[in-house]
Structures are given as structure tokens and as C-alpha cells.
C-alpha atoms as a PDB file:
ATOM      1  CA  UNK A   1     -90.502 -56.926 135.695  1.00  0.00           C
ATOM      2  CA  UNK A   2     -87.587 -58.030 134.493  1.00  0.00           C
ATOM      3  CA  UNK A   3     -85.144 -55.567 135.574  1.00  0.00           C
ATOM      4  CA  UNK A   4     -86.339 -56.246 139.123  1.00  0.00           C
ATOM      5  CA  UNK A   5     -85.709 -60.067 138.734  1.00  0.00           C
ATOM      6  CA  UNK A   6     -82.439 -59.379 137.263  1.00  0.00           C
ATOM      7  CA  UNK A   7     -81.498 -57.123 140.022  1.00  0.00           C
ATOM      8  CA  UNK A   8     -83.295 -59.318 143.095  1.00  0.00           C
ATOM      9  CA  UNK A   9     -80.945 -62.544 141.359  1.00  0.00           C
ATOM     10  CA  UNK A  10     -77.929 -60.426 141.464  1.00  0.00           C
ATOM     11  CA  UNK A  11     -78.542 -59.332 145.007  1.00  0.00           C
ATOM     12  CA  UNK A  12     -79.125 -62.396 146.025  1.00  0.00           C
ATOM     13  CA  UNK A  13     -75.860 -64.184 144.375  1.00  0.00           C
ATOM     14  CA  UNK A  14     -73.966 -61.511 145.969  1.00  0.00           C
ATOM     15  CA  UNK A  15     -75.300 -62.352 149.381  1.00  0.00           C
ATOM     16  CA  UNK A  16     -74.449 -65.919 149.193  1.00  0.00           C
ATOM     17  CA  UNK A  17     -71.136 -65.609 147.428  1.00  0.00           C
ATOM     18  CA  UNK A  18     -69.868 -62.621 149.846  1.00  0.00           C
ATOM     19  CA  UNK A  19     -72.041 -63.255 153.472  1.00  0.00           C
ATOM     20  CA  UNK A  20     -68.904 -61.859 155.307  1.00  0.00           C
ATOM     21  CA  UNK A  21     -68.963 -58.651 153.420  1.00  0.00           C
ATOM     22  CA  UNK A  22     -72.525 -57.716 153.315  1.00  0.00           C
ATOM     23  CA  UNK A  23     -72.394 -58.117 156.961  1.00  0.00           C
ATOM     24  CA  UNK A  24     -69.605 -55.802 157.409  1.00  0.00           C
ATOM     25  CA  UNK A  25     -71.136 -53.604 155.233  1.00  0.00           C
ATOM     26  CA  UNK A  26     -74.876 -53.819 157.284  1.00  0.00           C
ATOM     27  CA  UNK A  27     -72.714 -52.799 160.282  1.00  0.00           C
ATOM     28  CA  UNK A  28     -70.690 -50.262 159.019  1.00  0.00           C
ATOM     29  CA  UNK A  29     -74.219 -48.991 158.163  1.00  0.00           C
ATOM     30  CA  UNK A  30     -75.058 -49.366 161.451  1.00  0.00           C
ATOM     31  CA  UNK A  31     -72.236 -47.435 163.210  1.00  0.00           C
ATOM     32  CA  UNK A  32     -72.715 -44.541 160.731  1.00  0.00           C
ATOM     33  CA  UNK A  33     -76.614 -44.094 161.560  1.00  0.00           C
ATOM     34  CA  UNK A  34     -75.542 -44.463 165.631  1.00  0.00           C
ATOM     35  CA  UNK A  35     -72.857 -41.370 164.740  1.00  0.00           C
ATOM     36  CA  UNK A  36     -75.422 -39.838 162.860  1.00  0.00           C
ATOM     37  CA  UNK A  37     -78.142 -39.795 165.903  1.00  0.00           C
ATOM     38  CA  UNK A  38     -75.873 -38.980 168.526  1.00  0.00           C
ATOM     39  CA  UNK A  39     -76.501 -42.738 169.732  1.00  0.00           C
ATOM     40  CA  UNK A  40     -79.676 -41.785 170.686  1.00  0.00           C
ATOM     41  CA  UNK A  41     -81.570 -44.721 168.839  1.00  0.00           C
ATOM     42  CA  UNK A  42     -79.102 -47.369 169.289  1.00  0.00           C
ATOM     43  CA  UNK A  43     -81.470 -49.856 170.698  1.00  0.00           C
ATOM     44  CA  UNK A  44     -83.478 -49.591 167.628  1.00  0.00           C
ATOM     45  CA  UNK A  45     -80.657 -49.540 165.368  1.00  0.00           C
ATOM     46  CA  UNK A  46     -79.505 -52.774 166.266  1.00  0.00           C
ATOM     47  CA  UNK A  47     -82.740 -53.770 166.133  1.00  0.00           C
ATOM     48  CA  UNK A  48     -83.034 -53.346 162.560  1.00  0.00           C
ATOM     49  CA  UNK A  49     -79.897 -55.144 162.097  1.00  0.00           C
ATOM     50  CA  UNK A  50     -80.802 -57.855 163.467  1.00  0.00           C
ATOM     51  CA  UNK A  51     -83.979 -57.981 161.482  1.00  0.00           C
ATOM     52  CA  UNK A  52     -81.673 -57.510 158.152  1.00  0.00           C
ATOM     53  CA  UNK A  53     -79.169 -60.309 158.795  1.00  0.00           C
ATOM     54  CA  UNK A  54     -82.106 -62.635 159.633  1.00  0.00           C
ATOM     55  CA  UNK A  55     -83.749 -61.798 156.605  1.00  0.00           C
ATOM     56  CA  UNK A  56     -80.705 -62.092 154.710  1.00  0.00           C
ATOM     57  CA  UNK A  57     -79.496 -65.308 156.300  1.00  0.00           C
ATOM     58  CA  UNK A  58     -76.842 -63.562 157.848  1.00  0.00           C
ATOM     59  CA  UNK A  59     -77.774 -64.776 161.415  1.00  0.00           C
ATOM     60  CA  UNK A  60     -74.227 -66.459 162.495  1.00  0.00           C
ATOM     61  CA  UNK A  61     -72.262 -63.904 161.266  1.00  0.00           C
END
């Protein structure tokens, strides 16, 4: 699996070098699936954020 690896390391590196902007970008993803659903499922939504930035280490941000 080394494409995978490759890919998972580069993900990773650009996690810790860039925190701020994956952030943003998890948000902005966010705000476009709220639009998306009417806001319907924005309880959920942030949910899942949440979960992502944990999992990512993005907690403070």
C-alpha cells in the first residue's frame, strides 16, 4: 500500500504544517452542507465537525 502511506504522510504533514487552514476549510465545509440542507441537520453537522477536528487534533482551533 504504498500509495496510501504516501498519501496518509502527506495528509498528515499538511495538517500539522497548516492546522489554521484545514480548519477553515472543515468549516467552510460545514456552512456549505447547512446551505445545502436548508439548516435542517445543523445539530448533526456540527456534530461531525467536532468529531473531525478532534480526530485531527484540531480541538483549540
Amino acid at each position: 500500500m504504498g500509495f496510501l502511506d504516501d498519501a496518509l504522510d502527506k495528509a498528515k504533514d499538511a495538517i500539522a504544517d497548516h492546522p489554521d487552514q484545514v480548519s477553515e476549510a472543515l468549516d467552510k465545509a460545514g456552512e456549505f452542507a447547512s446551505d445545502k440542507t436548508g439548516g435542517k441537520f445543523d445539530g448533526q453537522i456540527e456534530g461531525g465537525l467536532d468529531k473531525a477536528k478532534d480526530a485531527l487534533g484540531l480541538d483549540g482551533r
